[in-house]
N, C-alpha and C. Protein backbone atom coordinates (compact mmCIF):
# COMPACT_ATOMS: atom_id res chain seq x y z
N UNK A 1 230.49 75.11 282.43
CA UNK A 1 231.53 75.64 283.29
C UNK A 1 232.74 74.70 283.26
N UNK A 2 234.14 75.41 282.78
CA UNK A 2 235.40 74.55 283.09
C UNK A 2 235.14 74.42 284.25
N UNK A 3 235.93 72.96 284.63
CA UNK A 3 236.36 71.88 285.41
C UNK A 3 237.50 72.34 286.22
N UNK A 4 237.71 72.96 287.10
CA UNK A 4 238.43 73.52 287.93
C UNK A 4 239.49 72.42 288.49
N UNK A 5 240.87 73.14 288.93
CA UNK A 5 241.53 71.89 289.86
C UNK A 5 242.89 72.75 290.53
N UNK A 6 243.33 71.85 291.50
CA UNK A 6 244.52 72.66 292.09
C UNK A 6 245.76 72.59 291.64
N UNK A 7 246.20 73.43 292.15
CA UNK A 7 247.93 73.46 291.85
C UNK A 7 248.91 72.22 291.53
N UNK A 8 248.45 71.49 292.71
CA UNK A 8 249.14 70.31 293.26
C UNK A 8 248.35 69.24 291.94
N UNK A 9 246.92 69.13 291.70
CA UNK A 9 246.70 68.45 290.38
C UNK A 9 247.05 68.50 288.63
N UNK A 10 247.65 70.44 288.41
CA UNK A 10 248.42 70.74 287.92
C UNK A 10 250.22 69.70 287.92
N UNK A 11 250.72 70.41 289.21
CA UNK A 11 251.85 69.82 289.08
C UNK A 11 252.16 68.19 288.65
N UNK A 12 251.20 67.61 288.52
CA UNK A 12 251.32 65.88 288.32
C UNK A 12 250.62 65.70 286.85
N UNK A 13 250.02 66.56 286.51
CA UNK A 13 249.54 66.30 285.46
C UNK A 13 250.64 65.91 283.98
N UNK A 14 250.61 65.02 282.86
CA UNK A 14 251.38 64.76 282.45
C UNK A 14 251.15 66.27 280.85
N UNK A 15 249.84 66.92 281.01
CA UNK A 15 249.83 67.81 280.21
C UNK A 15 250.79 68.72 280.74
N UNK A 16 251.18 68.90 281.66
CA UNK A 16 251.61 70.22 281.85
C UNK A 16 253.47 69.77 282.41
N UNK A 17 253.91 68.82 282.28
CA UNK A 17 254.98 68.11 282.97
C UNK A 17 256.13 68.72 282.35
N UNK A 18 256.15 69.64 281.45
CA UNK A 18 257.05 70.16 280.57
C UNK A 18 257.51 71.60 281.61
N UNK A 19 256.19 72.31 282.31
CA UNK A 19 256.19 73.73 282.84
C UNK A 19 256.29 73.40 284.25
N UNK A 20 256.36 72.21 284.83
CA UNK A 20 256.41 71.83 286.38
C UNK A 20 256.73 73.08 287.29
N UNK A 21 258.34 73.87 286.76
CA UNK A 21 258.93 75.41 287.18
C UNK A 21 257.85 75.71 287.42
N UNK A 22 257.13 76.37 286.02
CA UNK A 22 256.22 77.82 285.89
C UNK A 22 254.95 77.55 286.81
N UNK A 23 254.25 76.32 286.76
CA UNK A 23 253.28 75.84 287.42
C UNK A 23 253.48 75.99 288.44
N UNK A 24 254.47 75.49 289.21
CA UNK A 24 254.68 75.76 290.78
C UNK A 24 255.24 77.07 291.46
N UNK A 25 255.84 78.32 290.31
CA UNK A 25 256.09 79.32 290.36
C UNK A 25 254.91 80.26 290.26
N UNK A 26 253.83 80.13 289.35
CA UNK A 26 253.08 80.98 288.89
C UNK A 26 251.86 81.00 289.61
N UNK A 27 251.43 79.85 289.71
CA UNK A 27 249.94 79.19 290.87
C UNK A 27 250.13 79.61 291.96
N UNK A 28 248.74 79.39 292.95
CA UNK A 28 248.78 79.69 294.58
C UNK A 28 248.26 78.52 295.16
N UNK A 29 249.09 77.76 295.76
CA UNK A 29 248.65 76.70 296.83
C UNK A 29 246.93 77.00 297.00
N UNK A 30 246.04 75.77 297.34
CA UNK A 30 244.56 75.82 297.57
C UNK A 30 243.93 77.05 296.98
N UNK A 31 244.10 77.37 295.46
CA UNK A 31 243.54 78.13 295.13
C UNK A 31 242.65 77.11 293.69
N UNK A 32 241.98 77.18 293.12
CA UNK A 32 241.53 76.27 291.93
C UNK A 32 241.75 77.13 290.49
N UNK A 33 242.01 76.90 289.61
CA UNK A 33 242.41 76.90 287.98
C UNK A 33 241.80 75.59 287.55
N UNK A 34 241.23 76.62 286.27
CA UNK A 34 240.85 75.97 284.87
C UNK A 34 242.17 75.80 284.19
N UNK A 35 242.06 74.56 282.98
CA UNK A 35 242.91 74.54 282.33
C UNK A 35 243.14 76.20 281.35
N UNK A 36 242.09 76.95 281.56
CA UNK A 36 242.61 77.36 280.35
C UNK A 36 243.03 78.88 281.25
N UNK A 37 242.41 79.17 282.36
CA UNK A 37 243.47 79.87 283.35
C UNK A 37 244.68 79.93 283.69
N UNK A 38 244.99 78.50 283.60
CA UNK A 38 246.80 78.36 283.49
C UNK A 38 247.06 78.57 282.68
N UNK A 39 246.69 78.31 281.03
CA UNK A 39 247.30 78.34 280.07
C UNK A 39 247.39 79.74 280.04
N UNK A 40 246.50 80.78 279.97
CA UNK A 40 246.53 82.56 280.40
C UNK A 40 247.58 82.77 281.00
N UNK A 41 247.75 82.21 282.21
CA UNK A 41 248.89 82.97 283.36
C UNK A 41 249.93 82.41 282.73
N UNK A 42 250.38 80.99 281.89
CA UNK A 42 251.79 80.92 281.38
C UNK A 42 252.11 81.84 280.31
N UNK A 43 250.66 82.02 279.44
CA UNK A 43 251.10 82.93 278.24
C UNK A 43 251.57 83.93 278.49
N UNK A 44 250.91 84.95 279.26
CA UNK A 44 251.08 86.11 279.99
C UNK A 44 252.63 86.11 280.43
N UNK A 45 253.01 85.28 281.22
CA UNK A 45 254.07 85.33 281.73
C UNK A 45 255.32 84.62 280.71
N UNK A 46 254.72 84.58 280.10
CA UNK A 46 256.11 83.85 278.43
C UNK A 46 256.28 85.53 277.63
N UNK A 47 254.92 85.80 277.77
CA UNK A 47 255.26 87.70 277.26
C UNK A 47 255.74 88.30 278.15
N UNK A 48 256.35 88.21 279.51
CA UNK A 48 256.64 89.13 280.42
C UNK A 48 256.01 90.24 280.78
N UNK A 49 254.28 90.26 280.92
CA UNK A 49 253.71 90.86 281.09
C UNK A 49 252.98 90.65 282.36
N UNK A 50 253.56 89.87 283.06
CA UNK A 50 253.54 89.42 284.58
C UNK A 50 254.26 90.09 285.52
């Protein structure tokens, strides 16, 4: 099972420091994501299929 984490561990992360916007736009406060859940919801939303 991926390794789950929050928004707020997202936003600091230096993998993701490029999408800080989309991360804090796209996520829900106290909700948990996998890395590869975010990576879904940015793709998704880079296709405008969000």
């Amino acid at each position: 099972m991926a390794k789950k984490f929050y928004k707020e561990q997202f936003l600091k992360s230096n993998l993701y420091k490029n999408k800080k916007d989309l991360i804090n736009t796209l996520l829900k406060d106290n909700e948990l994501y996998s890395r590869n859940d975010v990576d879904k919801i940015i793709k998704k939303y880079m296709e405008g299929i969000i």
